[in-house]
Protein backbone atom coordinates (compact mmCIF):
# COMPACT_ATOMS: atom_id res chain seq x y z
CA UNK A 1 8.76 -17.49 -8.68
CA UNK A 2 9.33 -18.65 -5.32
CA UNK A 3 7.26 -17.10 -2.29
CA UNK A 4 10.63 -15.82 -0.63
CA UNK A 5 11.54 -13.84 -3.76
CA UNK A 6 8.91 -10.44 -3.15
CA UNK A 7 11.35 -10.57 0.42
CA UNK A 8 14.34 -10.77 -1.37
CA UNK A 9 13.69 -8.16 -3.75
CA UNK A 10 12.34 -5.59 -1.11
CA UNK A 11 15.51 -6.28 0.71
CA UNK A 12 17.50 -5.80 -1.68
CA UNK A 13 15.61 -1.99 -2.81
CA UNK A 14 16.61 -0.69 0.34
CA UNK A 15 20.20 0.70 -1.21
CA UNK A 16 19.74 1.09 -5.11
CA UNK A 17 22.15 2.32 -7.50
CA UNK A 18 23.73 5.34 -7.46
CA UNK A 19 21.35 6.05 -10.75
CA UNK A 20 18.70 4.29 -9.89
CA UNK A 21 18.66 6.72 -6.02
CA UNK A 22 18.53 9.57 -8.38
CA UNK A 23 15.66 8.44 -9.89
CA UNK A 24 13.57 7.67 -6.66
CA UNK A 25 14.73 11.26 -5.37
CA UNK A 26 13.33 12.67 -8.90
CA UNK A 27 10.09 10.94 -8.61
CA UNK A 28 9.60 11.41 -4.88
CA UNK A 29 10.59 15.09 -5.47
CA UNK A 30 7.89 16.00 -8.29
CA UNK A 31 5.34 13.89 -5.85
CA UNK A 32 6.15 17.00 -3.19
CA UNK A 33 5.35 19.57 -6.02
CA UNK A 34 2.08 17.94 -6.41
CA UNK A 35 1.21 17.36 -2.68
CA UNK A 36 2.37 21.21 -1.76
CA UNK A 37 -0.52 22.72 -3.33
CA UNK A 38 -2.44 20.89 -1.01
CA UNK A 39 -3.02 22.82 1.96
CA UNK A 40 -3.29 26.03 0.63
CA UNK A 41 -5.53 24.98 -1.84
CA UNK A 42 -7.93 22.96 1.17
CA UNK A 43 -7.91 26.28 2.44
CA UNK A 44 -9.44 28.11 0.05
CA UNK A 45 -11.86 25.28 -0.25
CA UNK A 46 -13.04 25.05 3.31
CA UNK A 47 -12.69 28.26 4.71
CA UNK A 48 -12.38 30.95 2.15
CA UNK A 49 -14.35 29.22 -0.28
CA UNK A 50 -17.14 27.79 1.92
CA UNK A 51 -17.25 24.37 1.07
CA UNK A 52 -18.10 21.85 4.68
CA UNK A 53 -15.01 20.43 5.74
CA UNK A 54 -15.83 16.90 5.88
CA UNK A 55 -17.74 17.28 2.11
CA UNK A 56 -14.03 18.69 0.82
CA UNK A 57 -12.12 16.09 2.65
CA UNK A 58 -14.09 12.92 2.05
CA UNK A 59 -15.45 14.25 -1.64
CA UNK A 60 -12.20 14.66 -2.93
CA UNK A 61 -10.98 10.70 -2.07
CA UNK A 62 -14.72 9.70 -4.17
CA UNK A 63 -13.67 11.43 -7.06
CA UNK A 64 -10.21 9.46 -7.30
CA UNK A 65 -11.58 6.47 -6.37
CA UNK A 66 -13.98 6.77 -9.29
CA UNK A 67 -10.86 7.42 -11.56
CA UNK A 68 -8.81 4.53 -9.77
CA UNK A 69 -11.69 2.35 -10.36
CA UNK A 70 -11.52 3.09 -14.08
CA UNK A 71 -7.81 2.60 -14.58
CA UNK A 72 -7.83 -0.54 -12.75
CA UNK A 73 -10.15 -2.29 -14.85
CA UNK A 74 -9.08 -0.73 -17.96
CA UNK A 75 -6.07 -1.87 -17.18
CA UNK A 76 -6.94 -5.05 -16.14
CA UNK A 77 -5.10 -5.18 -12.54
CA UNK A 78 -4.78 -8.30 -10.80
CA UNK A 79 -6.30 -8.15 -7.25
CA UNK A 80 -4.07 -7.72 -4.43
CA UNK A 81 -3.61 -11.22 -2.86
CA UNK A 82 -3.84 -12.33 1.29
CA UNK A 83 -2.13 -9.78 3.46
CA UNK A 84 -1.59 -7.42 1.05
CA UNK A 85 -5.54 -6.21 1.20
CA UNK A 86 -4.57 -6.37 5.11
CA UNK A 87 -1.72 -3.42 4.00
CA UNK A 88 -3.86 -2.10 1.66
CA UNK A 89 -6.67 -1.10 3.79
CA UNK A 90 -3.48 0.59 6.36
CA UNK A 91 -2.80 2.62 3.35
CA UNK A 92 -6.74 3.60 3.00
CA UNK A 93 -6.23 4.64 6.56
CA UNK A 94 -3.63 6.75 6.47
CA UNK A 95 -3.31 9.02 3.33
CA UNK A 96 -6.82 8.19 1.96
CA UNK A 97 -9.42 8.50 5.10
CA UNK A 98 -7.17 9.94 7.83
CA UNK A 99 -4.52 12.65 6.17
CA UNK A 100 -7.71 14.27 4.21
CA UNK A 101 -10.29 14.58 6.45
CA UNK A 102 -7.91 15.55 9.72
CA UNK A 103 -6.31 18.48 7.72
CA UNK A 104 -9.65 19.75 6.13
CA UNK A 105 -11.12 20.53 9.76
CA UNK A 106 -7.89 21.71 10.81
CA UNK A 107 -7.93 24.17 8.53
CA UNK A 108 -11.18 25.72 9.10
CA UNK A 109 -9.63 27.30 11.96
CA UNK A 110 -5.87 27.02 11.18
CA UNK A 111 -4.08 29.18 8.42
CA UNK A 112 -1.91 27.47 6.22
CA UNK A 113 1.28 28.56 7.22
CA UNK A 114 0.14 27.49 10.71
CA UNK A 115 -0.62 23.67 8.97
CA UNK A 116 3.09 24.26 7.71
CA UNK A 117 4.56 24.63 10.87
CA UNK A 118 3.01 21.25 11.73
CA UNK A 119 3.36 19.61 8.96
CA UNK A 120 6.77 20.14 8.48
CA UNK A 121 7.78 17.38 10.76
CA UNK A 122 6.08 14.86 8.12
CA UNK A 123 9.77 14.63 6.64
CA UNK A 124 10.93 12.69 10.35
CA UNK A 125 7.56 10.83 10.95
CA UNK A 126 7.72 9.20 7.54
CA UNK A 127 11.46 8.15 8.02
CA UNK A 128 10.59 6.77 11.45
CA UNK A 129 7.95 5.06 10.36
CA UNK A 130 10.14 4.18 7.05
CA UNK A 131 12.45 2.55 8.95
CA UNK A 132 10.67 0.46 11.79
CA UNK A 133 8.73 -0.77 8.93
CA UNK A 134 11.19 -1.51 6.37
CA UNK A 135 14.10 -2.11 8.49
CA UNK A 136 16.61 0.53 6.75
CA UNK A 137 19.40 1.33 9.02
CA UNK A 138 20.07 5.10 8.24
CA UNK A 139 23.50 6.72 9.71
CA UNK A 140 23.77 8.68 12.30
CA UNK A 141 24.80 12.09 9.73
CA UNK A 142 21.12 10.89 8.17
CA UNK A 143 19.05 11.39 11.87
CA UNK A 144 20.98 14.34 12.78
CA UNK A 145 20.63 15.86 9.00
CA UNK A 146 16.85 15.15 9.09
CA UNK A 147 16.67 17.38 12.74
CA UNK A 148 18.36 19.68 11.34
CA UNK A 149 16.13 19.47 8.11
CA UNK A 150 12.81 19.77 10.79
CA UNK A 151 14.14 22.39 12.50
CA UNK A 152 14.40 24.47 10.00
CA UNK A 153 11.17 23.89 8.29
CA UNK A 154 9.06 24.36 11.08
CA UNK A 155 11.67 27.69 11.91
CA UNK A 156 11.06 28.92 8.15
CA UNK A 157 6.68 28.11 8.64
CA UNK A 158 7.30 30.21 11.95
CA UNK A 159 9.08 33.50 10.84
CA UNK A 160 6.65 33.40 7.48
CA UNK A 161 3.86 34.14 10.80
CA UNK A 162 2.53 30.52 10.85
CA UNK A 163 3.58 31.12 14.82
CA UNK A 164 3.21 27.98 17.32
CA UNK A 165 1.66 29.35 20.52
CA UNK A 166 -0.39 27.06 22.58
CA UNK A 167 -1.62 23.91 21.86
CA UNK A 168 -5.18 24.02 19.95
CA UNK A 169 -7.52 22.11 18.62
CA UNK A 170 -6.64 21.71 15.13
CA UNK A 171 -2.94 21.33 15.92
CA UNK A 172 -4.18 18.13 17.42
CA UNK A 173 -5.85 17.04 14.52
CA UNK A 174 -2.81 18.03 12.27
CA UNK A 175 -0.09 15.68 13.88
CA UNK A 176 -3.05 13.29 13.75
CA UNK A 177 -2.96 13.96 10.28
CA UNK A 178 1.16 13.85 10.12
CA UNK A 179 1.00 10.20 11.72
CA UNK A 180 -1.42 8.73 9.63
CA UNK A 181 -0.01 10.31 6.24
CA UNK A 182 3.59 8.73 7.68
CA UNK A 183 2.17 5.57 8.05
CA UNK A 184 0.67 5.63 5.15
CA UNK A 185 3.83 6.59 3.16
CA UNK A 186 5.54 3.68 4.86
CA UNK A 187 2.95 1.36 4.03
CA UNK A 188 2.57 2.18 0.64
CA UNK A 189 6.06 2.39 -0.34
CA UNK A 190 6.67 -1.19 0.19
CA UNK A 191 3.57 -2.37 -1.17
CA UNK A 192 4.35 0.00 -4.47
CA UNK A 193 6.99 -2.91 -5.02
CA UNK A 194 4.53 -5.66 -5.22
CA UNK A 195 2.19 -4.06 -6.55
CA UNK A 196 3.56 -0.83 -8.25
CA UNK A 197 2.84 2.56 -7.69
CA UNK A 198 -0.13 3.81 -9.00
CA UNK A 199 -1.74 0.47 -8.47
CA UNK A 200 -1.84 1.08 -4.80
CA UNK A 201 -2.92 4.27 -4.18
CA UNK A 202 -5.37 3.08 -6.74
CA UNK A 203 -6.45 0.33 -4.59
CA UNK A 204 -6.38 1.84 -1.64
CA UNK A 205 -8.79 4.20 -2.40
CA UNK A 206 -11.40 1.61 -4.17
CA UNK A 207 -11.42 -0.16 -0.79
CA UNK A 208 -11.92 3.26 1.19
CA UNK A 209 -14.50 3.98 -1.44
CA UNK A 210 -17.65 3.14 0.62
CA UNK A 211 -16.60 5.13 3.80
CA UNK A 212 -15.63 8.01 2.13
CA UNK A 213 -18.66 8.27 -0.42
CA UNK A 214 -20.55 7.58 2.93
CA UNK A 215 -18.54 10.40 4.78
CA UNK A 216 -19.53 12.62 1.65
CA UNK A 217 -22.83 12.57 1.81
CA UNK A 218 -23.03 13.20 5.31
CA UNK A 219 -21.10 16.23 5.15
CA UNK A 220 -23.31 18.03 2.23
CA UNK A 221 -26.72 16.81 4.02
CA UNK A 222 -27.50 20.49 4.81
CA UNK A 223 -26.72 21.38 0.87
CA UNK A 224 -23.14 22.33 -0.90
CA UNK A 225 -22.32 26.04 -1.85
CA UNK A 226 -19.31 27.51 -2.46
CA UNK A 227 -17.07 29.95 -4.53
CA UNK A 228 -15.26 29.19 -8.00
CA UNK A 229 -12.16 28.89 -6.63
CA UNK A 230 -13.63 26.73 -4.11
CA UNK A 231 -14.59 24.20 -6.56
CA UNK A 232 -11.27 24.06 -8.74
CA UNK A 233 -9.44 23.79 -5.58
CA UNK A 234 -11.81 21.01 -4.61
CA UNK A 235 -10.67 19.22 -8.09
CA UNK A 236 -7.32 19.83 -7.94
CA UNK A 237 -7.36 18.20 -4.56
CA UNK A 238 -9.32 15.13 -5.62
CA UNK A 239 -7.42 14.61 -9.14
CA UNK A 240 -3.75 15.54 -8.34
CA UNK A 241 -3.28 15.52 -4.77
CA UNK A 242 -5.34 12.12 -3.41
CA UNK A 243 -4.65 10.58 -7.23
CA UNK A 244 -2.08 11.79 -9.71
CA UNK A 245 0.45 13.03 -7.07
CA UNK A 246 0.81 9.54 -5.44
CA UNK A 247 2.09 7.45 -9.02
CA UNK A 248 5.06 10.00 -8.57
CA UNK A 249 5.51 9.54 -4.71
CA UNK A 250 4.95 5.78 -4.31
CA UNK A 251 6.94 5.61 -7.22
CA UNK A 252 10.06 7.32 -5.67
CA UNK A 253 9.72 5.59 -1.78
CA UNK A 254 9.81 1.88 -3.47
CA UNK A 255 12.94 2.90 -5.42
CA UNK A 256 13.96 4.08 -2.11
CA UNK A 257 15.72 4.01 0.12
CA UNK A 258 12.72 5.46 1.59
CA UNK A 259 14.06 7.00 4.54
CA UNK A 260 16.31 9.07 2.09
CA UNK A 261 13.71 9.51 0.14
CA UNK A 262 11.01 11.32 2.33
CA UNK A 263 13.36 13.77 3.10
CA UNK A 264 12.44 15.54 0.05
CA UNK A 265 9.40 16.22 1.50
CA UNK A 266 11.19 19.17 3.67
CA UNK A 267 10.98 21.65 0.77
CA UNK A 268 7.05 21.10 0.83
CA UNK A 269 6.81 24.04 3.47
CA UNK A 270 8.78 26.38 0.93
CA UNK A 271 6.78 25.15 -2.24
CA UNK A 272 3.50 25.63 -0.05
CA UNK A 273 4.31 28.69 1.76
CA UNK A 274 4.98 30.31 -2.04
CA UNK A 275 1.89 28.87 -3.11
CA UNK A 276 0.11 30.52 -0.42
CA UNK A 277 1.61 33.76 -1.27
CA UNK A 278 0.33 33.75 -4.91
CA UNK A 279 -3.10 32.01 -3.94
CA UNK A 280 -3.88 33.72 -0.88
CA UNK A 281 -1.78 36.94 -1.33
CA UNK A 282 0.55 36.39 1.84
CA UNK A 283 3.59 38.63 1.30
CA UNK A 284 7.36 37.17 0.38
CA UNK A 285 10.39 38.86 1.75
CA UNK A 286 13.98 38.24 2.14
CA UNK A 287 13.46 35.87 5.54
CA UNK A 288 11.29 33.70 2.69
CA UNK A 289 14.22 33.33 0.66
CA UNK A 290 16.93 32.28 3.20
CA UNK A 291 14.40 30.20 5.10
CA UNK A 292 13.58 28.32 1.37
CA UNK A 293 17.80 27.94 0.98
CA UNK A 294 18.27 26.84 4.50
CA UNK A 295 15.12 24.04 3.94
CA UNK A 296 16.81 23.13 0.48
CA UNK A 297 19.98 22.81 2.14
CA UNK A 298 19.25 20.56 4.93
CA UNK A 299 16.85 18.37 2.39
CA UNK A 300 20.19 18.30 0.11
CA UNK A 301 22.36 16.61 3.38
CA UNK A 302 19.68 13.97 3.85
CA UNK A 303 18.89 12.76 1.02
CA UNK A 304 23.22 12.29 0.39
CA UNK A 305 23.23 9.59 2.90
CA UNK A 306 23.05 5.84 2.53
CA UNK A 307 20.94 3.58 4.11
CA UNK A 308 22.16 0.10 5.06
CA UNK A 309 20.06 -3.10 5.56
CA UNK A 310 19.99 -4.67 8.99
């Protein structure tokens, strides 16, 4: 295999089959159901449960790392080779170190239809980041379908009393959280086809491993207490959401095209926001329903377009 042929082959993954598209929508779609349980359920573990921020944030990445760790040498995995550890460690950065910990202090102060409204524009930073990376040339109908898409997430996060108001604190830290997660999607979705998908979320977390178990320990130094549902939250967050959740998404943004793809991502609001109401007993009305069509619609529009190579 000649060294051009990885660049050939990533090229060429930018505009699948029709079938094969399907399939990367699929995947990336039951990666969203994973990932929307995630900030309702960090809220219960930092704030209602009790658990320190930075313990819940940096705690959850140890526990997949240790299952990563496992699988990779079960498996037998070759090591990632030259610039790919360079690209792994990015991916470390974004979804494993910086998405985690950002959102967990956010949401000590932030409720999670609040982190919805912010996090809704994930969807756009991903595809920007998607395509200056990856050099997909989405439509114009793509661009002005994922505004749309935006617009009405954050809208739908907003009426369900998320509200926007002035500039705080942990808004800050959440669209520090959206760019690094973005990045990280980017990253990782072209390195998922050289190395495959659960490989490098797998990796990626093995290298952050240190920092994080590090980060951990810092954050319980004055002891760890917190309720029941604090601690199953706390597991779901460190086996599905930093693990399990990412063989389905990395899976779906190498089939690509991955600026199609992360458009799925604009139902997360609706799957979170329902989440919330069964978790944290927020109340559903008819403005929850026509906000969740209106999402589903506008996700529906972007994900029908094409991307073209440049």
């Amino acid at each position: 295999m000649k060294d051009y042929d990885s660049a050939t082959l990533e090229r060429a993954a930018v505009i699948p089959p029709s079938g094969l598209a399907r399939s990367g929508l699929l995947w990336g779609l039951l990666g969203v159901l994973a990932f929307s349980f995630t900030v309702p359920f960090t809220r219960v573990a930092v704030s209602d449960g009790g658990l320190p921020p930075l313990f819940v944030g940096a705690g959850r990445a140890v526990i997949a790392a240790l299952l990563a760790a496992i699988a990779l040498g079960v498996t037998r995995q070759s090591l990632p080779r030259g610039r790919q550890w360079v690209r792994v460690g990015v991916v470390a950065l974004g979804v494993v170190i910086g998405f985690p910990v950002l959102t967990s202090f956010a949401l000590t102060t932030s409720s999670a239809s609040h982190g919805a409204v912010v996090i809704a524009v994930l969807p756009a930073a991903t595809a920007v980041a998607a395509v200056w990376r990856t050099g997909e040339r989405p439509p114009s109908a793509f661009w002005l379908a994922a505004a749309v898409g935006a617009a009405c997430a954050v809208a739908f996060a907003v009426v369900q009393g998320g509200g926007i108001g002035t500039l705080r604190l942990s808004d800050l830290l959440l669209f520090g959280a959206v760019i690094a997660a973005a990045i990280g999607y980017a990253e990782g979705g072209l390195l998922a086809r050289e190395l495959g998908a659960w490989q490098t979320i797998s990796w990626a977390l093995v290298v952050a491993a240190p920092v994080m178990l590090a980060l951990t320990a810092f954050g319980a130094r004055d002891g760890v207490s917190g309720t029941a549902a604090a601690w199953w939250s706390f597991a779901y967050l460190g086996l599905v959401s930093m693990f399990l959740g990412f063989f389905a998404w990395y899976r779906g943004l190498a089939i690509g095209p991955m600026a199609t793809v992360s458009q799925v991502q604009l139902v997360q609001p609706v799957f979170g926001i329902a989440w919330a109401a069964l978790l944290l007993g927020e109340p559903i009305g008819w403005s929850t329903v026509l906000g969740g069509l209106a999402v589903i619609a506008a996700a529906a529009l972007a994900v029908r377009t094409r991307a073209r190579t440049r």
